[in-house]
Protein backbone atom coordinates (compact mmCIF):
# COMPACT_ATOMS: atom_id res chain seq x y z
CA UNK A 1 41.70 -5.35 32.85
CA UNK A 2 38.53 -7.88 32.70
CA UNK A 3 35.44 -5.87 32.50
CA UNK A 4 32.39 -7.15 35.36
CA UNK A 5 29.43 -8.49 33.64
CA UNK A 6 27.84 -5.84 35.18
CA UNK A 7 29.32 -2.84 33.20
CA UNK A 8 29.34 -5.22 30.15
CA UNK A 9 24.93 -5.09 30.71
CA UNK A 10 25.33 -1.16 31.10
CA UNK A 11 26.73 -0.57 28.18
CA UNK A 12 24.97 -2.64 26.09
CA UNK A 13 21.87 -1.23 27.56
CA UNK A 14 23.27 2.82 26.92
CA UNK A 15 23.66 1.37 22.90
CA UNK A 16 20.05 0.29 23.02
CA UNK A 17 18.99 3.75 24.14
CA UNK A 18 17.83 1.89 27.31
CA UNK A 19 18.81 3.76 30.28
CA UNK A 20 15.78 3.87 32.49
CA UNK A 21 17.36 7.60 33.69
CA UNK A 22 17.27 9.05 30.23
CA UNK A 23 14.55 11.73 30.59
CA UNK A 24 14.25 15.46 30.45
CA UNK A 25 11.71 18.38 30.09
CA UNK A 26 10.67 21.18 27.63
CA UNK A 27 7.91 23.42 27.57
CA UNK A 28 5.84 22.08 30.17
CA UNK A 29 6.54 18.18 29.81
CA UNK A 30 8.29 15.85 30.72
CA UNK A 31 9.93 13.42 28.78
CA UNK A 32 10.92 10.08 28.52
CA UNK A 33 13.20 8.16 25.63
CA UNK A 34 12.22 4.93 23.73
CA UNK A 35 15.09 4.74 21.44
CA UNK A 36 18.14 6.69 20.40
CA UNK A 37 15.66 8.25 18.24
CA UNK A 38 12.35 8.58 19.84
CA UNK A 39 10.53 9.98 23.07
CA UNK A 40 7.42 9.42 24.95
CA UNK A 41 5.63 12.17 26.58
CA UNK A 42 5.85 11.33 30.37
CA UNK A 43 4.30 13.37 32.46
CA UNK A 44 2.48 16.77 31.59
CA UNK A 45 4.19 19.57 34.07
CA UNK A 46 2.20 22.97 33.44
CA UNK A 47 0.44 24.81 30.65
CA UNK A 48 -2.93 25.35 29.11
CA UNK A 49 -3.13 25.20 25.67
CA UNK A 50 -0.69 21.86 25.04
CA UNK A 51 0.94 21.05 21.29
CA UNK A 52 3.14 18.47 21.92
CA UNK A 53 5.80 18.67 18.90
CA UNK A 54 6.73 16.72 16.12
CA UNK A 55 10.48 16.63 17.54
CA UNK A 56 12.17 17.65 21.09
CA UNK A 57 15.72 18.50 21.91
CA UNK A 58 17.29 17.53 24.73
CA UNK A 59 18.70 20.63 26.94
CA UNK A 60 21.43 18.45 28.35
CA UNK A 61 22.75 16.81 25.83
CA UNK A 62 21.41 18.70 22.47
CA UNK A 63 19.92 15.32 21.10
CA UNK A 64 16.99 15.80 19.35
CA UNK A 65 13.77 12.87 19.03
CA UNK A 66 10.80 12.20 17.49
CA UNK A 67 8.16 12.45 19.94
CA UNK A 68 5.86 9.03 19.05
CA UNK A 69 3.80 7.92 21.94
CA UNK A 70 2.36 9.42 25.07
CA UNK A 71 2.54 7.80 27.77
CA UNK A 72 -0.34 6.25 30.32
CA UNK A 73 -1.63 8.73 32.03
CA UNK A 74 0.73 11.34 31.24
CA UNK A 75 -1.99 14.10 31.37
CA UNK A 76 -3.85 12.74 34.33
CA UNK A 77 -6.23 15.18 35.84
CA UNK A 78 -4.30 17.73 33.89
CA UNK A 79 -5.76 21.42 33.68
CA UNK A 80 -5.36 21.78 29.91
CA UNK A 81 -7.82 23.30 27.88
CA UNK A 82 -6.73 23.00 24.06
CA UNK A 83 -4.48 20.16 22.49
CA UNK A 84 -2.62 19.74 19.19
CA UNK A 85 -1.39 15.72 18.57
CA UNK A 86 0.82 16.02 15.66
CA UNK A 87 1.75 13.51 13.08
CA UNK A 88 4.78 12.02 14.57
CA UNK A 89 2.91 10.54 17.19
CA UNK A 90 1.61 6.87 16.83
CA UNK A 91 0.27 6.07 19.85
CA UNK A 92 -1.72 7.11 22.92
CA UNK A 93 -1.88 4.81 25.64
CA UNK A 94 -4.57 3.96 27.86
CA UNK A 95 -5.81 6.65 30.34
CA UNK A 96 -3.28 8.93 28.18
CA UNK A 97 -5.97 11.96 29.40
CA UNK A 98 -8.53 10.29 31.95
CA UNK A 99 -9.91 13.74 33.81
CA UNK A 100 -8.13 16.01 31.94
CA UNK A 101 -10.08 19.37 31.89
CA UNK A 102 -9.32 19.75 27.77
CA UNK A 103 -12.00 21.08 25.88
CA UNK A 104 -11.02 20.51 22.35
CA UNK A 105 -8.76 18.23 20.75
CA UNK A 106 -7.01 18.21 17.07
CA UNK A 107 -5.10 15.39 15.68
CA UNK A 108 -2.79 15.53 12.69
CA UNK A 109 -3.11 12.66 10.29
CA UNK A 110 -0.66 9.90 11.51
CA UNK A 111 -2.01 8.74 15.22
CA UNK A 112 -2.64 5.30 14.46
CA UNK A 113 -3.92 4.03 17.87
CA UNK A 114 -6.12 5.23 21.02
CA UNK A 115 -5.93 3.34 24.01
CA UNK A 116 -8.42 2.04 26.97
CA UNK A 117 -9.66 5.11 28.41
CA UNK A 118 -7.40 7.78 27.20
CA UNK A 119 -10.46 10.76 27.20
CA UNK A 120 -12.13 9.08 30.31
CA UNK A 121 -14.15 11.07 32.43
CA UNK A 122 -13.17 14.48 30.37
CA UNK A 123 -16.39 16.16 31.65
CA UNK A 124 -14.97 19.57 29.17
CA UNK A 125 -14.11 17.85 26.44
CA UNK A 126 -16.78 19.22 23.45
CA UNK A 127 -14.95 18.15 20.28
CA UNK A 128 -12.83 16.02 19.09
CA UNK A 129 -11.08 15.94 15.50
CA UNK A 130 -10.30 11.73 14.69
CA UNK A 131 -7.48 11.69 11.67
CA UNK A 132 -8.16 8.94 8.98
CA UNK A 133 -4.76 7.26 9.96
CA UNK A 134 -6.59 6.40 13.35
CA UNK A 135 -7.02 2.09 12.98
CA UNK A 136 -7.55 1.47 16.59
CA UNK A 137 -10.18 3.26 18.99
CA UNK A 138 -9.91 1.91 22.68
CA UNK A 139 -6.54 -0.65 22.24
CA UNK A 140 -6.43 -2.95 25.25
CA UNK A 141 -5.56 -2.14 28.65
CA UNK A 142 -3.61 -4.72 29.88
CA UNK A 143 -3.60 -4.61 33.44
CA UNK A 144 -7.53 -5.49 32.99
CA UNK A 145 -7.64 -7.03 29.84
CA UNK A 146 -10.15 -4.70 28.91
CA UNK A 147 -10.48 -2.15 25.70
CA UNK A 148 -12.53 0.59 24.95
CA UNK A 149 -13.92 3.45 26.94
CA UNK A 150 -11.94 6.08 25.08
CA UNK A 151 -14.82 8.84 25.77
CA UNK A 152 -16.48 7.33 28.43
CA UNK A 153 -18.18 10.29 30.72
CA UNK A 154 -17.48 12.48 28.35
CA UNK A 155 -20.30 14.48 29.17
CA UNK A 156 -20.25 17.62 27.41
CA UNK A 157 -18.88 16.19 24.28
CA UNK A 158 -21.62 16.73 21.33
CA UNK A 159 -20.61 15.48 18.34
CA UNK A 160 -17.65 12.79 16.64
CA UNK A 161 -17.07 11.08 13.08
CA UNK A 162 -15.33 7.94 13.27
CA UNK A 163 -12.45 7.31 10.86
CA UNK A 164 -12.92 5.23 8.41
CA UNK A 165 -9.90 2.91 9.27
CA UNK A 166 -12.04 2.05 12.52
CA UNK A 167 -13.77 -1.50 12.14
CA UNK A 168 -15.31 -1.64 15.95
CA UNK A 169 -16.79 0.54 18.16
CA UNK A 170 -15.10 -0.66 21.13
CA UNK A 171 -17.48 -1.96 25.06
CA UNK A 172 -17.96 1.87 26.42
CA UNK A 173 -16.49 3.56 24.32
CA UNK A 174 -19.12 6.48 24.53
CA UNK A 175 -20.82 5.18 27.75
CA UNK A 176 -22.74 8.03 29.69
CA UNK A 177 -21.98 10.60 27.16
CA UNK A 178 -25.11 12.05 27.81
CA UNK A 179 -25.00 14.98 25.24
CA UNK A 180 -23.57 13.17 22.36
CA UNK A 181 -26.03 13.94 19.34
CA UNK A 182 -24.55 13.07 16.78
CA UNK A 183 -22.11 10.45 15.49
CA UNK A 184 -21.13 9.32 11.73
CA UNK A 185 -20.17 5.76 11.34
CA UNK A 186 -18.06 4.91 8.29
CA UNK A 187 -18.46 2.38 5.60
CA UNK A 188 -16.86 -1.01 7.03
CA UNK A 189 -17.62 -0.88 10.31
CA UNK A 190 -18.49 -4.44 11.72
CA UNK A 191 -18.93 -4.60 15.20
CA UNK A 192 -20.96 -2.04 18.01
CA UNK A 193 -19.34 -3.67 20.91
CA UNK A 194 -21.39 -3.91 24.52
CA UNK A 195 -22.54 -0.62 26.34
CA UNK A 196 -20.62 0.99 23.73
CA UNK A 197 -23.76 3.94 23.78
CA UNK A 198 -25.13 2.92 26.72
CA UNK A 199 -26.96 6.22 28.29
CA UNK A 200 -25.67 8.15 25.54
CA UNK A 201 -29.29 10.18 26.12
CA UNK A 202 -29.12 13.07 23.44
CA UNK A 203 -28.49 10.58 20.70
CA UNK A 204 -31.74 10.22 19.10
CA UNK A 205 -30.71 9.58 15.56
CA UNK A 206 -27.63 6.68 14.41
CA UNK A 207 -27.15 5.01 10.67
CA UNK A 208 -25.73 2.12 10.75
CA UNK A 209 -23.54 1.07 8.23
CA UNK A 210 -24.23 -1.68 5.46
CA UNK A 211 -21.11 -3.49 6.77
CA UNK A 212 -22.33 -4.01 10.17
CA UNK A 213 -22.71 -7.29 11.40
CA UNK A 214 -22.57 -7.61 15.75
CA UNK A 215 -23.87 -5.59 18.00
CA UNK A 216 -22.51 -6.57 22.06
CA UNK A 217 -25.05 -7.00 25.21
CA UNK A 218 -26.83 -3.18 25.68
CA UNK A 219 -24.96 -1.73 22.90
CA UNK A 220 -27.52 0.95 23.20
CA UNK A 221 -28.75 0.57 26.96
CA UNK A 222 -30.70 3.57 28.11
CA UNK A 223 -29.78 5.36 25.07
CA UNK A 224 -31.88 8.22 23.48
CA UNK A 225 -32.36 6.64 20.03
CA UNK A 226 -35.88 7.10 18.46
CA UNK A 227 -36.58 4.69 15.75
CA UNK A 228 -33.85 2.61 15.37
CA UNK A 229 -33.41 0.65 12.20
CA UNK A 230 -31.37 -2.86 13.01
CA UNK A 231 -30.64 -4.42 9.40
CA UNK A 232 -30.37 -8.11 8.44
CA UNK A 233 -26.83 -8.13 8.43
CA UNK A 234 -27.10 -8.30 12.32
CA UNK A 235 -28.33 -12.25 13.06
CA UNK A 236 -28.42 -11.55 16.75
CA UNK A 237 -29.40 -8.70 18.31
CA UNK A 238 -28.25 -9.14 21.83
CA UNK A 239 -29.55 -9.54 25.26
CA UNK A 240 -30.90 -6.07 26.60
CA UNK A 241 -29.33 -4.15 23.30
CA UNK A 242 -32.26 -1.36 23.70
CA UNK A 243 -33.36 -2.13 27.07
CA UNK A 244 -35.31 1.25 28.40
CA UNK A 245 -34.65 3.15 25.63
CA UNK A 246 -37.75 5.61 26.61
CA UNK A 247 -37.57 7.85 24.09
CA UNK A 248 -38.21 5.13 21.49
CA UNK A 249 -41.44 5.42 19.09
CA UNK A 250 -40.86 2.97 16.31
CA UNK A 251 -38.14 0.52 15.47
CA UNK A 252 -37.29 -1.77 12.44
CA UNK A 253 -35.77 -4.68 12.32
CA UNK A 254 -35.18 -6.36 8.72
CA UNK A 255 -35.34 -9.78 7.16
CA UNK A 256 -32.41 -11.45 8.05
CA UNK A 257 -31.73 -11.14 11.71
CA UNK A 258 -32.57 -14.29 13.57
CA UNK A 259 -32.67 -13.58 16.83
CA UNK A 260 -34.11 -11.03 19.66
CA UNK A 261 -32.22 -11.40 22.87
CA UNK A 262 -33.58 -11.05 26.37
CA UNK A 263 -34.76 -7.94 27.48
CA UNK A 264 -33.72 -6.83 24.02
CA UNK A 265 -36.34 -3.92 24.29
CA UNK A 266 -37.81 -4.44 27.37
CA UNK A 267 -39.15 -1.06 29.18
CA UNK A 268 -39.15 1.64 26.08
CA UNK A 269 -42.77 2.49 26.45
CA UNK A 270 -42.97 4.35 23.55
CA UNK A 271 -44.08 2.19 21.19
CA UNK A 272 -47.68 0.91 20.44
CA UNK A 273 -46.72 -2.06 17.53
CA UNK A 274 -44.09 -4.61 17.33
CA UNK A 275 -43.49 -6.27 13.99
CA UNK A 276 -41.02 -9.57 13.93
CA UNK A 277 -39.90 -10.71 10.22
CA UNK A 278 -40.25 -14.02 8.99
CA UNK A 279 -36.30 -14.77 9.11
CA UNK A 280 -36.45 -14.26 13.42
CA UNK A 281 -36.90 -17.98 14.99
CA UNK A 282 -36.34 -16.80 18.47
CA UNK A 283 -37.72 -14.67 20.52
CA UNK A 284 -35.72 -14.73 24.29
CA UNK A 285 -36.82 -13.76 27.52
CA UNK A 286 -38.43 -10.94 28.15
CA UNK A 287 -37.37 -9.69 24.65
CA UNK A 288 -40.65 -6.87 24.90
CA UNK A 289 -41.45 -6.75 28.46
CA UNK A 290 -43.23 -4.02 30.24
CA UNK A 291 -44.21 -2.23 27.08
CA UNK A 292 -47.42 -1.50 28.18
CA UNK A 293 -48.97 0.78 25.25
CA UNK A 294 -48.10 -1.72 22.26
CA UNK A 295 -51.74 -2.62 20.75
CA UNK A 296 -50.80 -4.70 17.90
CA UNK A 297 -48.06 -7.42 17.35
CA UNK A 298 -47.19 -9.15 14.44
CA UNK A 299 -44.74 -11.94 14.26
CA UNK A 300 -43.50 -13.55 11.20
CA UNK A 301 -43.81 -17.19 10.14
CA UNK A 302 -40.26 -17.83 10.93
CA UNK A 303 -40.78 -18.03 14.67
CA UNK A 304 -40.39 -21.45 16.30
CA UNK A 305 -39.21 -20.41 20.03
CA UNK A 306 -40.66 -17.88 22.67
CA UNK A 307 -39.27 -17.11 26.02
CA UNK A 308 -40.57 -16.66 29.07
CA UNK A 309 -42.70 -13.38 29.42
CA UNK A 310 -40.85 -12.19 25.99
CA UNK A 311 -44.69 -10.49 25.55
CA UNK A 312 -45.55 -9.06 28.67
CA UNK A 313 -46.75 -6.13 27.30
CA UNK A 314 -48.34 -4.49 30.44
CA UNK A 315 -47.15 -2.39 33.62
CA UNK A 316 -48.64 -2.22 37.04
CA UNK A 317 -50.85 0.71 37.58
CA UNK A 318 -49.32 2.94 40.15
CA UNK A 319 -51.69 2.91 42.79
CA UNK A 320 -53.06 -0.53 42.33
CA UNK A 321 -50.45 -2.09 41.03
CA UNK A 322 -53.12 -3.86 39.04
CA UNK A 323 -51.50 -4.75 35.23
CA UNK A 324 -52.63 -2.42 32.84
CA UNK A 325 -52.16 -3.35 28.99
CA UNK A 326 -53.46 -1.85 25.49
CA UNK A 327 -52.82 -4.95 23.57
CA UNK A 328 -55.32 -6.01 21.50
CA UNK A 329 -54.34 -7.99 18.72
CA UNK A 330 -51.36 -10.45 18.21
CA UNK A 331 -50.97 -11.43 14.38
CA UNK A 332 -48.84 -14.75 13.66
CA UNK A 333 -47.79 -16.27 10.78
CA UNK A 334 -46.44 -19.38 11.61
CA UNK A 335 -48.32 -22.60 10.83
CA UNK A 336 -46.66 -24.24 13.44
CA UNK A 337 -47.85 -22.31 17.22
CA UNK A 338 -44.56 -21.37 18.72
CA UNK A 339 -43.15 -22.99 21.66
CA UNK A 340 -41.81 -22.07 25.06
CA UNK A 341 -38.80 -22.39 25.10
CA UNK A 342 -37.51 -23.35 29.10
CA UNK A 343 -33.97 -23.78 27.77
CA UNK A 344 -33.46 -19.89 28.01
CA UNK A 345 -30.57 -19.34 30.79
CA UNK A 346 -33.26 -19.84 33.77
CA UNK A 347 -32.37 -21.18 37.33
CA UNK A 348 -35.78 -23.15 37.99
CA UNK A 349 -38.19 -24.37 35.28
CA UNK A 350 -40.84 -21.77 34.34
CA UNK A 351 -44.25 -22.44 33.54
CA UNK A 352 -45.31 -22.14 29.61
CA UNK A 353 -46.03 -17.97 30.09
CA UNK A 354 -45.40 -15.62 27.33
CA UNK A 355 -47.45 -12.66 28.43
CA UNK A 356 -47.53 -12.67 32.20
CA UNK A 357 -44.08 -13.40 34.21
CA UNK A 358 -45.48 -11.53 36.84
CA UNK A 359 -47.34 -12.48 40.63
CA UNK A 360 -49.21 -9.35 40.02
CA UNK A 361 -50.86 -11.61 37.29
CA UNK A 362 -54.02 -13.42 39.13
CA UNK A 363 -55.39 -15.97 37.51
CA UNK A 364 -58.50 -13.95 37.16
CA UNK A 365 -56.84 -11.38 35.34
CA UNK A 366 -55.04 -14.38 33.22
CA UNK A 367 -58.51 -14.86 32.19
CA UNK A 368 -59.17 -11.54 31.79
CA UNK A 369 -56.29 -11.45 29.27
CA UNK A 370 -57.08 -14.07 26.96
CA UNK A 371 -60.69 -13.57 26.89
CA UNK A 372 -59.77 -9.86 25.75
CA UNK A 373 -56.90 -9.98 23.12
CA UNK A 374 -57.27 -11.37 19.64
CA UNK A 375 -55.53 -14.09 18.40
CA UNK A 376 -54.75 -14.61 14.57
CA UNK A 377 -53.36 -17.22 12.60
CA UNK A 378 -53.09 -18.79 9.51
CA UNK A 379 -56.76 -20.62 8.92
CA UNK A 380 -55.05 -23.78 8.29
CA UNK A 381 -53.68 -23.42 11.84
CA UNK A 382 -55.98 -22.29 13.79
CA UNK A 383 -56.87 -26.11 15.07
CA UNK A 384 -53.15 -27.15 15.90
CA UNK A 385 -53.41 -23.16 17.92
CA UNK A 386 -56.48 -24.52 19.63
CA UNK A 387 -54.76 -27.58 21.08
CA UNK A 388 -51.14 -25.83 21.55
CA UNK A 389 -49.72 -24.79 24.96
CA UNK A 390 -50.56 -21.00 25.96
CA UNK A 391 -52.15 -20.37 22.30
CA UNK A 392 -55.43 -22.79 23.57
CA UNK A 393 -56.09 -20.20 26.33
CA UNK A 394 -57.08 -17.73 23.67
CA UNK A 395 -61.12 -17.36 23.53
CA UNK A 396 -60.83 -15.87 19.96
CA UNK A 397 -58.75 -17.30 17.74
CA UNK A 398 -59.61 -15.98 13.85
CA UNK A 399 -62.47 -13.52 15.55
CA UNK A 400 -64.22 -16.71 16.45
CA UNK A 401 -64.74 -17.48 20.49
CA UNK A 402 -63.14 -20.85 21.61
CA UNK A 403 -62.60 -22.24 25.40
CA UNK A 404 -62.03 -26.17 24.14
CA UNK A 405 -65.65 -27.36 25.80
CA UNK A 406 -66.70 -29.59 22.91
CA UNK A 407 -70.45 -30.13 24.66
CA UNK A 408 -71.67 -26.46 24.66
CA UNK A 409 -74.58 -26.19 22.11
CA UNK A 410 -75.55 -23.81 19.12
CA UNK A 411 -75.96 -20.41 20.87
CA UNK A 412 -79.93 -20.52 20.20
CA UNK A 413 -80.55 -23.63 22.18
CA UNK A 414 -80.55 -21.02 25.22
CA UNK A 415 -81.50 -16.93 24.34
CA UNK A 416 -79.34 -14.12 25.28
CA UNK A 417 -80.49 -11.05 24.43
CA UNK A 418 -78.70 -7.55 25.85
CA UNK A 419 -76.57 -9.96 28.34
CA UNK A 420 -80.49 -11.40 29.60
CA UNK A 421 -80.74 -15.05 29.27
CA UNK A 422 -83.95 -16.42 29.12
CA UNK A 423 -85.10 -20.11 29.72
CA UNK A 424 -87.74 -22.64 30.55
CA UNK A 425 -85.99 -23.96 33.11
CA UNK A 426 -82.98 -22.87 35.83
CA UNK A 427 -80.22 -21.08 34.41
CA UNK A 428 -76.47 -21.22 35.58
CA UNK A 429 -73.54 -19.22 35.08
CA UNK A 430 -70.08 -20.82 35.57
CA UNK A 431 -66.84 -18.93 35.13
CA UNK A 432 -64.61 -20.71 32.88
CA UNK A 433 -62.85 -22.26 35.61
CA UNK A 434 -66.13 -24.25 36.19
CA UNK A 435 -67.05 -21.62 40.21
CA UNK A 436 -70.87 -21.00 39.95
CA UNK A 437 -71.39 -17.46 40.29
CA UNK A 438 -75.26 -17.04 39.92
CA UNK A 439 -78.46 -18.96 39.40
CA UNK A 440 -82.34 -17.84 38.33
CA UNK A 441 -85.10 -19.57 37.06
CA UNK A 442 -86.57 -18.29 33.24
CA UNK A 443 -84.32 -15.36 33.08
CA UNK A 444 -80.91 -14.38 34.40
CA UNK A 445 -79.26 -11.28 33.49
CA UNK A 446 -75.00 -11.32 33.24
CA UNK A 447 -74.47 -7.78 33.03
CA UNK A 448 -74.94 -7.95 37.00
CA UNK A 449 -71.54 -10.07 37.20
CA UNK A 450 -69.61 -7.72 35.45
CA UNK A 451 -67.33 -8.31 32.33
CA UNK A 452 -65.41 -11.83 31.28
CA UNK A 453 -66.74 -14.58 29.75
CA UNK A 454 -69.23 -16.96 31.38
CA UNK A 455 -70.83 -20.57 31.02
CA UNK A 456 -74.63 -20.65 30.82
CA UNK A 457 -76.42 -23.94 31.64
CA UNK A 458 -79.98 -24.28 31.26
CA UNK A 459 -81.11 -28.28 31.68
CA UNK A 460 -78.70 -29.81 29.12
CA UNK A 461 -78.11 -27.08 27.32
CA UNK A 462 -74.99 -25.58 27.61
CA UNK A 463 -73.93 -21.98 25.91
CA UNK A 464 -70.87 -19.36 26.13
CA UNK A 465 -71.69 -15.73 26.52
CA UNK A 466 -69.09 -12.67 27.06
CA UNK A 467 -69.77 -9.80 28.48
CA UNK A 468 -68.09 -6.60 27.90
């Protein structure tokens, strides 16, 4: 008798080990078979503390398998509290444990990959043993497309070492693990992928390895780190990488890396000097903004392009919401003044601005601003930083006053003594947008107009006094 086609598919499909029924459970789980040889774990049943075998019999038919994967989200929202991976299993796939209630988790050597999620939002989870065999930490999920976020919300979970196998700390992979402390990086290590510590808010200490070389966009957004140390190997460190990192006090960044990405450490507050080696050419939007208590800056003579407001180092006062900055000195090595660069990602053309960005910035407190902070550059600059864009707003350049008016006379053409001028004729004083703000005949005294810097005329005598 002819056999059907369709019997001919079954039973090549029972040789293959291929029969979508083939399933059965022991101890709690359910199971599912790859091969004639191997199992998945399906579907946790019941149980507290799991260990999920090396090998697995099947009741029915008294075949035994190698148990080698488990399955996507196999212990979904399971109430487990301990588990024991042994060796035999290779894989766990994504979501493998997303909610699970575990608390503690201990691999054998031999799991080789972790996929997309597979510890997700395990809000008991405190520690985790990693085997050396592990090579992959967040494997893509590929409904999404996405990898990484093996521990993300782990909240409770404290500390980890990564094996040494792992070359990338995958996007979110400890996202919002807010009392992760500590973590040891291996030797070899390339790549911090994006938010991969983002609000991780316990970690205040992380050494990065020689081998690193990427970091992704907030890699440590909203993180606790203190005084982070980015080394050279790192060319780029990315837009908003330690943007509000609040509890930072110092950070380093070493000769080699050429480039500071926007918002790169925007709002961290904590602290008061910012240091830029010579190898950095750009500086991006925003790179330091709202870092209000910074006093001193020093950038290296490497830099060529500034963004837009990349040095707004102020912050509205709360019940003014007047700017408020500490900022006293800015230190630049370049012989050549850096530019503003408008080719940084903007919608609409900005205007040259590397310190304001704001509307709460009047132009009277522009003034203010430049009249106040201390601009130094090489001496064999200092004229091209006199005619430059944004650097010729500075009234001291070297610790010498400047406002480009080539007609004002030698200071003791007119006499200022104590903020008095005195005269033989009328006096005039002129803010240095050219309003006239008082007049007196012989003597006029400027401490009456309060601080800033005015212009004094006196016949055709013409002088520049500040007033502090």
């Amino acid at each position: 008798m002819k056999k059907s086609s369709k019997t001919i598919l079954f039973v090549a499909l029972a040789a293959l080990g291929l029969n979508s029924a083939a399933g059965f459970t022991v101890g709690g789980l359910e199971y599912s078979t790859l091969s004639d040889a191997t199992v998945t774990v399906k579907k946790y049943i019941e149980g507290t503390d799991i260990t999920i075998p090396e090998k697995v019999t099947d009741p029915d038919s008294n075949t035994e398998y190698d148990v080698v994967q488990i399955e996507r989200q196999a212990f979904y929202n399971a109430a487990i509290k301990t588990l024991s991976v042994p060796a035999s299993v290779k894989s766990i796939e994504p979501y493998a444990f997303w909610k699970a209630t575990v608390e503690t988790v201990d691999f054998a050597e031999g799991v080789e990959s972790i996929g997309y999620g597979a510890f997700r939002q395990c809000t008991s989870l405190t520690s985790v043993k990693l085997p050396e065999s592990l090579t992959v930490l967040g494997s893509v999920f590929t409904a999404t497309g996405y990898d990484g976020a093996v521990f993300s919300e782990c909240t409770a979970l404290k500390t980890i070492v990564i094996p040494s196998g792992i070359d990338s700390i995958r996007q979110l992979t400890f996202g919002s693990c807010l009392s992760l402390s500590e973590v040891i990086l291996p030797e070899g290590l390339t790549t911090i992928d994006e938010r991969a510590f983002e609000a991780c808010a316990s970690l205040k200490e992380l050494t990065l390895p020689s081998t690193i070389t990427t970091f992704g966009h907030a890699a440590f957004n909203k993180s606790g780190i203190k005084n982070p140390i980015i080394p050279g190997t790192v060319k780029i460190i990315p837009n908003s990488a330690y943007l509000w990192c609040q509890d930072m006090t110092a950070f380093t960044i070493e000769e080699g890396v050429e480039e500071i990405g926007k918002s790169a450490f925007a709002d961290c507050r904590g602290f008061t000097e910012i240091t830029i080696p010579n190898s950095v050419e750009w500086i991006r939007t925003d790179a330091f903004q709202g870092n209000e208590h910074v006093t001193k800056v020093h950038i290296g003579s490497g830099t060529r392009r500034m963004g837009h407001a990349c040095l707004a180092l102020w912050a509205p006062d709360q019940e003014t919401n007047t700017p408020q900055w500490a900022l006293e000195e800015i230190h630049i090595d370049s012989p050549v003044p850096p530019v503003h660069e408008q080719n940084d990602d903007h919608f609409d053309i900005v205007d040259d601005d590397f310190f304001f960005g704001g509307k709460e910035f009047k132009e009277e407190l522009r003034k203010q601003f430049y009249s106040e902070v201390r601009l130094y550059v090489p001496e064999s600059a200092v004229e091209a930083y006199r005619e430059a864009p944004v650097w010729k707003n500075f009234t001291h350049i070297n610790d010498k006053e400047y406002n480009g008016i080539d007609d004002i006379m030698p200071e003791d053409a007119i006499r200022i003594e104590d903020g008095i001028v005195y005269s033989d004729t009328t006096i005039e004083a002129y803010t240095t947008a050219g309003m006239r703000v008082a007049s007196a005949s012989e003597s006029l005294d400027l401490n009456a107009l309060g601080t800033g810097i005015y212009i004094v005329r006196s016949g055709n005598r013409t002088v520049k006094a500040s007033i502090r």
